[in-house]
N, C-alpha and C. Protein backbone atom coordinates (compact mmCIF):
# COMPACT_ATOMS: atom_id res chain seq x y z
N UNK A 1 56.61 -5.59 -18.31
CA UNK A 1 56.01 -5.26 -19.60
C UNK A 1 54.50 -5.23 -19.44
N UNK A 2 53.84 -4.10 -20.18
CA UNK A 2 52.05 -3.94 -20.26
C UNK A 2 51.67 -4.73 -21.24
N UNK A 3 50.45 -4.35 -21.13
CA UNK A 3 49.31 -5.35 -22.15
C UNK A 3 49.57 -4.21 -22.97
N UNK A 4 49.51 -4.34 -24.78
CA UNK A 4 48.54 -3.95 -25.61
C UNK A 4 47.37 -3.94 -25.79
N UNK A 5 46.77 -3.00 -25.69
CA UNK A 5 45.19 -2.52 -26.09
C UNK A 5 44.92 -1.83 -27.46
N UNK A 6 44.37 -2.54 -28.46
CA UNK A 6 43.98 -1.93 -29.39
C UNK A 6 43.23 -0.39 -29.53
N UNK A 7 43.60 0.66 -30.16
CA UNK A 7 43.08 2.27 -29.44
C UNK A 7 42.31 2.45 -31.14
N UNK A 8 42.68 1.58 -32.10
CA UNK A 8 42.14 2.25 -33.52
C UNK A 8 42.45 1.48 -34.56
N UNK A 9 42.30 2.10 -35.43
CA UNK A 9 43.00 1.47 -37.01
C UNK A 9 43.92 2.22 -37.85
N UNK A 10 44.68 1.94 -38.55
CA UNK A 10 45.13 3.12 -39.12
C UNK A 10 44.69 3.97 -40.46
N UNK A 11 43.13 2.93 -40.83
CA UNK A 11 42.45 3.48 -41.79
C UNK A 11 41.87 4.95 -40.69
N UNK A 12 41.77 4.68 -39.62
CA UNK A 12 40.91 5.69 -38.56
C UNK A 12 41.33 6.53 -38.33
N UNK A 13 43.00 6.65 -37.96
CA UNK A 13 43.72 7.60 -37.74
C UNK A 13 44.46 7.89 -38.70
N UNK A 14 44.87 7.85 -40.23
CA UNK A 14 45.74 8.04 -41.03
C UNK A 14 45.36 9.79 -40.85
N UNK A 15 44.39 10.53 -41.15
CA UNK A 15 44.08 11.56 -41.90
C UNK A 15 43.86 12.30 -40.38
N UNK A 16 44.04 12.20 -39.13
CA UNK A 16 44.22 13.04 -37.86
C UNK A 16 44.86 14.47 -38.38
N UNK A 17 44.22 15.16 -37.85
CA UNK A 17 44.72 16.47 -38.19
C UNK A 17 45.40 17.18 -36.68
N UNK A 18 44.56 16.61 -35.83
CA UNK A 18 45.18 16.93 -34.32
C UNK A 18 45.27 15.42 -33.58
N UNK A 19 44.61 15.36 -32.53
CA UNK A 19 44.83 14.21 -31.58
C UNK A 19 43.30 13.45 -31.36
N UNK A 20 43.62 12.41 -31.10
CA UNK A 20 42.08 11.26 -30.98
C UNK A 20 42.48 11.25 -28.95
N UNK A 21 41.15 11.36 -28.92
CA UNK A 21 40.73 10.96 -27.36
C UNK A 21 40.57 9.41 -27.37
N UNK A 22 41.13 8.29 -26.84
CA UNK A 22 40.85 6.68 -26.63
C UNK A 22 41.07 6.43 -25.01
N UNK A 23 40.26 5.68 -24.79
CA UNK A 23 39.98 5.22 -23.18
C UNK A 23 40.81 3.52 -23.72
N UNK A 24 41.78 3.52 -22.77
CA UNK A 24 42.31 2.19 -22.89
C UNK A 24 43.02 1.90 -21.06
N UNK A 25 42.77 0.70 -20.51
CA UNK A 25 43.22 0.26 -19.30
C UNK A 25 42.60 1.47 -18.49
N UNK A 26 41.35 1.75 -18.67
CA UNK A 26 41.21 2.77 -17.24
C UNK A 26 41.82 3.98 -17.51
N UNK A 27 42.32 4.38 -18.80
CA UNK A 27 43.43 5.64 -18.64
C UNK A 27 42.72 6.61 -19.82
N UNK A 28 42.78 8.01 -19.88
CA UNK A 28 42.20 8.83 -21.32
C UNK A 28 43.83 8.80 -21.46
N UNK A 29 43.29 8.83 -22.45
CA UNK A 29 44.90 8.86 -23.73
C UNK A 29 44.42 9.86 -24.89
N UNK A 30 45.74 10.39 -24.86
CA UNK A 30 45.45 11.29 -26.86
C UNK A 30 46.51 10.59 -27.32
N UNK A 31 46.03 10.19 -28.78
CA UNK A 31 46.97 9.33 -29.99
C UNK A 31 47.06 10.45 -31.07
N UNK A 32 48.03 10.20 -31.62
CA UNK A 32 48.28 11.33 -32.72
C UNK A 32 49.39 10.42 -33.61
N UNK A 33 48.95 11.25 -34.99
CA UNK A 33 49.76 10.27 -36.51
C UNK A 33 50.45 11.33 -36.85
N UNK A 34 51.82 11.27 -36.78
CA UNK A 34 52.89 12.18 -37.10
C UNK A 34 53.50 11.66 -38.73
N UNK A 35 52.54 11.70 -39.41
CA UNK A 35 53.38 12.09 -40.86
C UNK A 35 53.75 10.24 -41.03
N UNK A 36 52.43 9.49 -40.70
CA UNK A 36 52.59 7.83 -40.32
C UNK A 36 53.02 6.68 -38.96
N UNK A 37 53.98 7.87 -38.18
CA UNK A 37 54.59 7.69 -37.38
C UNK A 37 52.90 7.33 -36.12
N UNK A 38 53.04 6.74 -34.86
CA UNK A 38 52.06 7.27 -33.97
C UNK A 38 52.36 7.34 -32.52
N UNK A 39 51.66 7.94 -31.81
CA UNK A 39 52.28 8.54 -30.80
C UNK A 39 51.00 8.53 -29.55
N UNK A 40 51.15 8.18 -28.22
CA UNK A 40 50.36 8.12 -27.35
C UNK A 40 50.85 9.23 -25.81
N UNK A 41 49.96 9.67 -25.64
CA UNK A 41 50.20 10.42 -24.58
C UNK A 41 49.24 10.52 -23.20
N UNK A 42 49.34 11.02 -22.46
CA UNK A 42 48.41 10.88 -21.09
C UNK A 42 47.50 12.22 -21.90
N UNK A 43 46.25 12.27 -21.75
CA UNK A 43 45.27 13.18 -22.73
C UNK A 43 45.19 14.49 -21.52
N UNK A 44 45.08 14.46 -20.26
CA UNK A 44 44.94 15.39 -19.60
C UNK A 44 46.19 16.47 -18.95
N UNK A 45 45.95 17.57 -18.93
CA UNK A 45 47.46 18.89 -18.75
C UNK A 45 47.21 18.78 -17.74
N UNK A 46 48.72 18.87 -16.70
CA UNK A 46 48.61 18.61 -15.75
C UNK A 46 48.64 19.82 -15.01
N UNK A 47 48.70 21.18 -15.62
CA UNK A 47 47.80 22.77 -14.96
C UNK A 47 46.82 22.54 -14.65
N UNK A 48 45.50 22.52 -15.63
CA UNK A 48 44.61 22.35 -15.50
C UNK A 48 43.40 21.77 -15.41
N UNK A 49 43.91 20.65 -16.63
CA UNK A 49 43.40 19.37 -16.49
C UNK A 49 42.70 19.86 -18.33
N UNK A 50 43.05 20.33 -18.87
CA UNK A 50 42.85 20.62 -20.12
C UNK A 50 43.12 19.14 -21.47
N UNK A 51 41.83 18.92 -22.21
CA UNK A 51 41.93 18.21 -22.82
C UNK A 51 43.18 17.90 -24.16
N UNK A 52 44.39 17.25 -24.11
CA UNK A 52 45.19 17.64 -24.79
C UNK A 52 45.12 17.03 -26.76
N UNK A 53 43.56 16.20 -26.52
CA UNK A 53 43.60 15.48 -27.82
C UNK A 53 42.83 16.34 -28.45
N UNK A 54 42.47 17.37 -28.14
CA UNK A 54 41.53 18.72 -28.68
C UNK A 54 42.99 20.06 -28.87
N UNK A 55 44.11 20.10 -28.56
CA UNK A 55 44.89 21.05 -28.58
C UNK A 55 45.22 20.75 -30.10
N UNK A 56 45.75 21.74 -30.28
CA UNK A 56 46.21 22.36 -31.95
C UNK A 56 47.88 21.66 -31.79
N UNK A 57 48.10 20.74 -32.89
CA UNK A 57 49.25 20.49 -33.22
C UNK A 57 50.03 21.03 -34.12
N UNK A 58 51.12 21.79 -33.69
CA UNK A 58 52.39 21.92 -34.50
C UNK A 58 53.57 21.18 -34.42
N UNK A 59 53.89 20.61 -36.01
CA UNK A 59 54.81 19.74 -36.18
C UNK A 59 54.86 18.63 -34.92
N UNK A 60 55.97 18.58 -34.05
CA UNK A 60 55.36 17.27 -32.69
C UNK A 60 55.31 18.00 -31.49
N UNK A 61 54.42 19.06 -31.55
CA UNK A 61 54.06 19.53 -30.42
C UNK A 61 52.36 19.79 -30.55
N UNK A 62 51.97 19.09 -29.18
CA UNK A 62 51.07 19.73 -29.06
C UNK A 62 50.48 20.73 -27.57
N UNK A 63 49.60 21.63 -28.20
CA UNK A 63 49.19 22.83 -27.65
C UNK A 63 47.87 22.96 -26.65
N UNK A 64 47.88 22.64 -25.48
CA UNK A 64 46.75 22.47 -24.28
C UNK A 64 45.84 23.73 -25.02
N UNK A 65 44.17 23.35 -25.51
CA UNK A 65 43.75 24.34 -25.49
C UNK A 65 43.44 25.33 -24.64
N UNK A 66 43.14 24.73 -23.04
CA UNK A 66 42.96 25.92 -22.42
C UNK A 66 43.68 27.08 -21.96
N UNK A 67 45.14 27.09 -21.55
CA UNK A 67 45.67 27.67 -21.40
C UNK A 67 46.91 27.88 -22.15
N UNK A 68 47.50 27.02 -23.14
CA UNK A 68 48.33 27.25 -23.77
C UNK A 68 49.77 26.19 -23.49
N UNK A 69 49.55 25.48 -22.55
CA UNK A 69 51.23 24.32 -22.62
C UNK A 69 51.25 23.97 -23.52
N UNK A 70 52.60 23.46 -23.90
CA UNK A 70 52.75 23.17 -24.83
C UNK A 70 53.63 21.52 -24.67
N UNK A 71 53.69 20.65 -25.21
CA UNK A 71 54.11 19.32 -24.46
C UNK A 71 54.77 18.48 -26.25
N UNK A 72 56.19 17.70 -26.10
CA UNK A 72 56.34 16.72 -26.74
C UNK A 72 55.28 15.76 -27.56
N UNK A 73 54.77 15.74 -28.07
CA UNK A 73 53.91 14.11 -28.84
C UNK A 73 54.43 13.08 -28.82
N UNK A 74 56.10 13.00 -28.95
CA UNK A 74 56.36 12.05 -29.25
C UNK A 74 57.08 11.45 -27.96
N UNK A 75 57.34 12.55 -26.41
CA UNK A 75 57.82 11.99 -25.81
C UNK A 75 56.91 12.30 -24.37
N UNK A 76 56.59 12.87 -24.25
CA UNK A 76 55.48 14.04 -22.95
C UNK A 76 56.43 15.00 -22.26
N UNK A 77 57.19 15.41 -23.21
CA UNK A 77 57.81 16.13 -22.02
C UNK A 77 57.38 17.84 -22.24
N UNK A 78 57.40 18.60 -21.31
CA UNK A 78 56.52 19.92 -21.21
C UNK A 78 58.07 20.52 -21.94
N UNK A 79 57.05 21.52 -22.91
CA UNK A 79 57.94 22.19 -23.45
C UNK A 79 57.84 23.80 -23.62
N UNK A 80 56.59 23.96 -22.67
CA UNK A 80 56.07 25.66 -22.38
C UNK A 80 54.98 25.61 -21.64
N UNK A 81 55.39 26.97 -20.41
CA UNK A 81 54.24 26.73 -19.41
C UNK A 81 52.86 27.38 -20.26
N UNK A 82 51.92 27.31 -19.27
CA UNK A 82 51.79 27.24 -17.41
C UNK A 82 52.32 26.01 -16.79
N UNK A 83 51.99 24.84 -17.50
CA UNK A 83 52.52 23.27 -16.86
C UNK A 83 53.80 23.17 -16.42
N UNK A 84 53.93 22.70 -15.29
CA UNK A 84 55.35 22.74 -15.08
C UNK A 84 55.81 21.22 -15.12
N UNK A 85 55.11 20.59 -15.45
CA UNK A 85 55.71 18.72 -15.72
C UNK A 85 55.00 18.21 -16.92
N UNK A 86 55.87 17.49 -17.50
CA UNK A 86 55.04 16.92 -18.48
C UNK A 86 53.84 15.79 -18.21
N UNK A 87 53.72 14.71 -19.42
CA UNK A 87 52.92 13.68 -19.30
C UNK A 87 53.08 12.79 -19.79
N UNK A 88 52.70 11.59 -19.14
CA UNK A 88 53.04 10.18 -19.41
C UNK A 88 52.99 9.76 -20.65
N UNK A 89 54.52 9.67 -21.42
CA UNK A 89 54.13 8.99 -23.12
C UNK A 89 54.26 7.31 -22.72
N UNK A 90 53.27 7.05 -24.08
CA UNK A 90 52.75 5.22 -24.03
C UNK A 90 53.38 5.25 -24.84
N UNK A 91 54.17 4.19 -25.09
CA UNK A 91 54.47 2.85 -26.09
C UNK A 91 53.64 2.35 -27.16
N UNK A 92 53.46 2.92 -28.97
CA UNK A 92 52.44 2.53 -29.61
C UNK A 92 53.01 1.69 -30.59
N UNK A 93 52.48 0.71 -31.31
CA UNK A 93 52.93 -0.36 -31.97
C UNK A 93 51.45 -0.67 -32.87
N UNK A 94 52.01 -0.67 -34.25
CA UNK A 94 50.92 -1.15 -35.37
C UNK A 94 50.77 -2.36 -35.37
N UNK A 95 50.02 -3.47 -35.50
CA UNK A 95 50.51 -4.57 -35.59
C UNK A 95 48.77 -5.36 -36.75
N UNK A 96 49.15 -5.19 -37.94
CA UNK A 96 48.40 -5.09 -38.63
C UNK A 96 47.75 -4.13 -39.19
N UNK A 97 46.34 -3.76 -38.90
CA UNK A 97 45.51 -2.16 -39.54
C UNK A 97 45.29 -1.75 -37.85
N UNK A 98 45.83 -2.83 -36.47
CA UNK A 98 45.20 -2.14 -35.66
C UNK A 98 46.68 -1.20 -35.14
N UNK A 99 46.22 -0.38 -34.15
CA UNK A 99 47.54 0.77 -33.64
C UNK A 99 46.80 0.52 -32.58
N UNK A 100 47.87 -0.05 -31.49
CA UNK A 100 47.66 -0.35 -30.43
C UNK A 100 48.72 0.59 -29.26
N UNK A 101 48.20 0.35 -28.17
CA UNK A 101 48.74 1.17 -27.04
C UNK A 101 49.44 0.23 -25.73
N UNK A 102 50.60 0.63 -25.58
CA UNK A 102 50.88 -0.28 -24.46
C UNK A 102 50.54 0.26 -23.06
N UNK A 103 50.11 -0.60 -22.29
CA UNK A 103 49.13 0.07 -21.00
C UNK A 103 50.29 -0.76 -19.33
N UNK A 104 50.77 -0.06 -18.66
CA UNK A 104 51.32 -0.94 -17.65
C UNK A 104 50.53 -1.19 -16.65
């Protein structure tokens, strides 16, 4: 089992319209609030290295801006190239106003 690392609040992230960039354990992460729900992912595409907390979300997908993958939110798994693998989903847990990230 990982540490929790606090990544926000949920006064911070309630109103996300796409994905938050958070540095937690050495790692970039994109967090995203699915309709309350929250969701952690490895932030970089593994094509190109494209920022994924800047991609355009539809419903629980989100969309690599640079080239277009398209990847799970809620799980990392690639769901349209160029990428041909997905990315590492974290373990997120509220535990109070903070939304924390589990880090192994």
């Amino acid at each position: 089992m990982g540490q929790y690392i606090k990544v926000g609040s949920t006064t911070e992230l309630e109103d996300l319209e796409g994905g938050k960039l958070v540095e937690a354990g050495g790692r970039s992460i994109a967090v995203f609030n699915l309709g309350g729900s929250y969701y952690a992912i490895e932030n970089t595409c593994p094509h190109r290295g494209g920022p994924l907390s800047q991609g355009m979300v539809a419903e629980d997908v989100v969309i690599c801006p640079w080239h277009g993958a398209r990847f799970d939110i809620k799980t990392g798994s690639v769901l349209g190239p160029p990428a041909a693998v997905g990315v590492q989903s974290y373990p997120v847990r509220v535990n109070g106003e903070d939304v924390e990230v589990e880090i192994s």
